[in-house]
Protein backbone atom coordinates (compact mmCIF):
# COMPACT_ATOMS: atom_id res chain seq x y z
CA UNK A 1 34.72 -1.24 34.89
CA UNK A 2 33.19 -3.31 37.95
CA UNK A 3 29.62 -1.09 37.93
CA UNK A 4 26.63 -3.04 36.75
CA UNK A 5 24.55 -0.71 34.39
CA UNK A 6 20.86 -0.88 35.66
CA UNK A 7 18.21 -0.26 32.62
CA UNK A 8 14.67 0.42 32.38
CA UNK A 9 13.20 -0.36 28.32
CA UNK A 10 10.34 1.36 27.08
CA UNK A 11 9.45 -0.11 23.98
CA UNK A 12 6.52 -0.76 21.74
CA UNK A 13 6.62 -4.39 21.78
CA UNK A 14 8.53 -7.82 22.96
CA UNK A 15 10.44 -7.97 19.68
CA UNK A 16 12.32 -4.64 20.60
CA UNK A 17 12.75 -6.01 24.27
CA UNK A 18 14.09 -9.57 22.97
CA UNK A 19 16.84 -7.35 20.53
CA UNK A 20 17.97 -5.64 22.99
CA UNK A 21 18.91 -8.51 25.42
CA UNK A 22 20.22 -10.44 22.68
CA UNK A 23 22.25 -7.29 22.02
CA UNK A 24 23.47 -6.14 25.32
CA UNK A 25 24.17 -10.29 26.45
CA UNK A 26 26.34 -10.42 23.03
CA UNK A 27 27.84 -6.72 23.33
CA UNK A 28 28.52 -6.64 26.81
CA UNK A 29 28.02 -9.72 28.83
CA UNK A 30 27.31 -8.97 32.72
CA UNK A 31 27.58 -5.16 32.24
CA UNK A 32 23.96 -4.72 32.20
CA UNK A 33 20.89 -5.98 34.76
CA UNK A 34 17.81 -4.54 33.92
CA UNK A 35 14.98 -3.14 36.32
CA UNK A 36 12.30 -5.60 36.84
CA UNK A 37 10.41 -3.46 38.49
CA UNK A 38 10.58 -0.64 36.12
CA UNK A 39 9.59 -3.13 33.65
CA UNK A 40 6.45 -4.00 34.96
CA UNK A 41 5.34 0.11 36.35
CA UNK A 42 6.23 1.88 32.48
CA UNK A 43 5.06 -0.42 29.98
CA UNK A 44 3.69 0.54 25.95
CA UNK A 45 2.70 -1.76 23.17
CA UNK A 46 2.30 0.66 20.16
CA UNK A 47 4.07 3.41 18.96
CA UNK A 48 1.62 6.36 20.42
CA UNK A 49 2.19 4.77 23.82
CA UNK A 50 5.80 5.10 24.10
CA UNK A 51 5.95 8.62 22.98
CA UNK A 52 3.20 9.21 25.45
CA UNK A 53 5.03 7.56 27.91
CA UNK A 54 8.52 8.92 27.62
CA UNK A 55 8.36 11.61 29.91
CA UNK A 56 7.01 9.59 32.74
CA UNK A 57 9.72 7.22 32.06
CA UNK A 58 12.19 9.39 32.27
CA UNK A 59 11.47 10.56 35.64
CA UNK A 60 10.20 8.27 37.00
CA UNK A 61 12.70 5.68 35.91
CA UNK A 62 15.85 7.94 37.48
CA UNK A 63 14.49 9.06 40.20
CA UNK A 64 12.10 6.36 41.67
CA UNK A 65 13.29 3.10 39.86
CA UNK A 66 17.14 4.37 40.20
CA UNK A 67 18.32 3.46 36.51
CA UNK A 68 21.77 4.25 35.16
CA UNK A 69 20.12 4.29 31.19
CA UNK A 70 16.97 4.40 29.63
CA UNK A 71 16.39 2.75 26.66
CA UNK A 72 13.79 3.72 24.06
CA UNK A 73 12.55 1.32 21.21
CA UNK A 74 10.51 3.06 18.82
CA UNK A 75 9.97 1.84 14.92
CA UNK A 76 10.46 4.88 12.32
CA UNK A 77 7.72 3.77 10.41
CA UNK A 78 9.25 5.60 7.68
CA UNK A 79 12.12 5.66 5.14
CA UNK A 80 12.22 9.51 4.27
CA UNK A 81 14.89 10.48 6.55
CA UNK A 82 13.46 13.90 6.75
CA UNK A 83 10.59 12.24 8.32
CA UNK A 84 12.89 10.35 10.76
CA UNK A 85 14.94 13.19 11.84
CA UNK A 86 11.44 14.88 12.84
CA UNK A 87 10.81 11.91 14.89
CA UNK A 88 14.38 11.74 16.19
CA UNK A 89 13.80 15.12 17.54
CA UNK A 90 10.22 14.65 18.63
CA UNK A 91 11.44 11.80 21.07
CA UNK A 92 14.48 13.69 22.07
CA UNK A 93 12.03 16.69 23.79
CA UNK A 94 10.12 14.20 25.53
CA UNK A 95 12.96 13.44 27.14
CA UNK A 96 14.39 16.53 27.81
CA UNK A 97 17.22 15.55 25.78
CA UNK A 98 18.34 13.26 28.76
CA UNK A 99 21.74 11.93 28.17
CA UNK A 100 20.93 8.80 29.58
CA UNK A 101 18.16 7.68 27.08
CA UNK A 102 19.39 6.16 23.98
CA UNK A 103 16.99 5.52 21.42
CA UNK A 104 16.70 2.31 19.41
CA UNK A 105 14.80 3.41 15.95
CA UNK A 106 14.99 1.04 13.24
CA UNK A 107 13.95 2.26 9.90
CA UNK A 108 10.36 1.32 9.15
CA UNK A 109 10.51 -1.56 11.66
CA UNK A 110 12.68 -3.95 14.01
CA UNK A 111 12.66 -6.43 11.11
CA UNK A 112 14.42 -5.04 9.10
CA UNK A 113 17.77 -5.12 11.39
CA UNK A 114 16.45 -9.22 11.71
CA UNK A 115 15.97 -9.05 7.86
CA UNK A 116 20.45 -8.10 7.65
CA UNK A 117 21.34 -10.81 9.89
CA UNK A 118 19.09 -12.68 8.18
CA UNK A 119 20.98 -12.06 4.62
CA UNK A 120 24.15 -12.26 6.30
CA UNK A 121 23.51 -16.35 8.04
CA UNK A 122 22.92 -16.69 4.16
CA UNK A 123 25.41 -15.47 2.99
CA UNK A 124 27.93 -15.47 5.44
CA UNK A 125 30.89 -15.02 3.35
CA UNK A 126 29.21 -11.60 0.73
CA UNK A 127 30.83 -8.55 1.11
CA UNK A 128 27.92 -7.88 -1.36
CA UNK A 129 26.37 -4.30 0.90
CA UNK A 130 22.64 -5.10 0.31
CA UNK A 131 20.00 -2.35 1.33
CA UNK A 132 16.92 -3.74 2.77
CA UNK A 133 15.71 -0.87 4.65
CA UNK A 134 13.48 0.03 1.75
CA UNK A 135 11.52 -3.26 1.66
CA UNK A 136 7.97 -2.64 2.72
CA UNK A 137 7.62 -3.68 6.63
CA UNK A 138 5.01 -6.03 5.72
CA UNK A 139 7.10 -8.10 3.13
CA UNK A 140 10.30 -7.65 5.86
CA UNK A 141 7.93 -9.20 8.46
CA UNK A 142 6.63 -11.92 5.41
CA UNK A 143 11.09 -12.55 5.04
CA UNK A 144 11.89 -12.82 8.55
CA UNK A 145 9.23 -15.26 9.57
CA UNK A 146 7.86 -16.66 6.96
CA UNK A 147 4.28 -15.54 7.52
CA UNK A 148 1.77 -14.55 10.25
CA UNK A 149 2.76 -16.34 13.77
CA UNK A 150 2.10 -15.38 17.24
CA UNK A 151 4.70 -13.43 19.26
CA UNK A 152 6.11 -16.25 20.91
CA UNK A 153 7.13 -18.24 17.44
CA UNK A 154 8.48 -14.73 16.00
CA UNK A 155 10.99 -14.65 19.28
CA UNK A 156 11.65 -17.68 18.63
CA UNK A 157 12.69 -17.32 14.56
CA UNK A 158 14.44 -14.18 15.98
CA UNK A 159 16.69 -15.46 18.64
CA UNK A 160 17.87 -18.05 15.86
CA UNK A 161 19.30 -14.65 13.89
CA UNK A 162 20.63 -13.09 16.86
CA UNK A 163 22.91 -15.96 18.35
CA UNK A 164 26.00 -15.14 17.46
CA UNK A 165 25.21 -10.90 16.34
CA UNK A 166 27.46 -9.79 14.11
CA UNK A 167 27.16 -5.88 15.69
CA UNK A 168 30.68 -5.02 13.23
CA UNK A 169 28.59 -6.24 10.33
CA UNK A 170 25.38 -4.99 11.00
CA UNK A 171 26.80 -1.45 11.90
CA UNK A 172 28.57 -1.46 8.36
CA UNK A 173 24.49 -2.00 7.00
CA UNK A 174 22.08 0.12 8.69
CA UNK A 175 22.89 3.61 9.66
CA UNK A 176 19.79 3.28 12.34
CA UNK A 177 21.65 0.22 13.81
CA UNK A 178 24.49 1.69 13.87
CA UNK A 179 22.86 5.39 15.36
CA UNK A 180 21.76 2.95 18.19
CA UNK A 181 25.16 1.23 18.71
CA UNK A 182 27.28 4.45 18.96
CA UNK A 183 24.69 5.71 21.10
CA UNK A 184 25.43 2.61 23.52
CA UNK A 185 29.46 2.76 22.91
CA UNK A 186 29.48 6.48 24.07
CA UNK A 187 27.58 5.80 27.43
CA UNK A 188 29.68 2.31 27.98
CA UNK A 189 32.73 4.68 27.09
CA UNK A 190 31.64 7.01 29.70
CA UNK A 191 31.52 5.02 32.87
């Protein structure tokens, strides 16, 4: 496959943005280029934003910005998977079920997927499957960097966890990580 993949992100905030870079630079290195200029037209910072903005972004961001994928970051804020499928479902009519949207929705929050990679630098060697998707997203945030810091030092402490992303491992750990990787593998798969 010669094509480069051109993406648009809508996402609540940078930490969702700086995963999926790390992720897509690790996964699939010079596959993707995202559009700047998407980037800068359909922005969010909070959950209510993105959903509000996901059926702009959709059409806008095939038909004027000319993207191959969309991809949506949106925390569960949640760990009752009835609750998630709602939301799963919810985001899906936005978008008009488009098959070029995947969604990236970590349970509760994006820290917990940086809370797993955290365990596993740690413990590198542990076949040990620890849950921490159940861990309150304030203490997950309080694990992953150490305290309250402005968004630039969180990149910064998460960048250090995802040099080197173990996507087999994390896949094996979080069923929302690994919803979002499939999701990614199918439309790679389909090109």
């Amino acid at each position: 496959m010669s094509k480069t993949i051109r993406y648009g992100i809508l996402c609540e905030d940078r930490a969702h943005r700086n995963f999926i870079e790390y992720y897509l630079g690790q996964c699939h290195p010079g596959l993707f280029e995202e559009s700047q200029p998407f980037g800068w037209a359909i922005r969010a910072s909070n959950a209510r934003e993105v959903e509000d903005s996901i059926p702009d972004a959709t059409r806008k961001g095939f038909t004027n910005y000319g993207l191959d994928l969309l991809f949506i970051g949106r925390d569960t804020d949640s760990t009752d998977s009835k609750k998630i499928d709602v939301l799963k479902s919810k985001l899906s009519s936005l978008c008009s079920g488009h098959p070029k949207v995947v969604f990236m929705m970590p349970v509760q929050c994006i820290e917990h997927w940086l809370l797993y990679l955290q365990w596993h630098k740690t413990n590198p060697t542990s076949t040990k499957n620890e849950s921490f998707e159940q861990i309150m997203r304030i203490e997950a945030k309080q694990r992953v960097y150490g305290g309250k810091l402005k968004v630039d030092k969180q990149l910064e402490l998460a960048n250090k966890l995802l040099v080197n992303l173990d996507v087999d491992w994390l896949e094996q750990r979080s069923n929302s990580f690994k919803h979002f990787h499939q999701q990614v593998k199918a439309f790679v798969s389909q090109q």
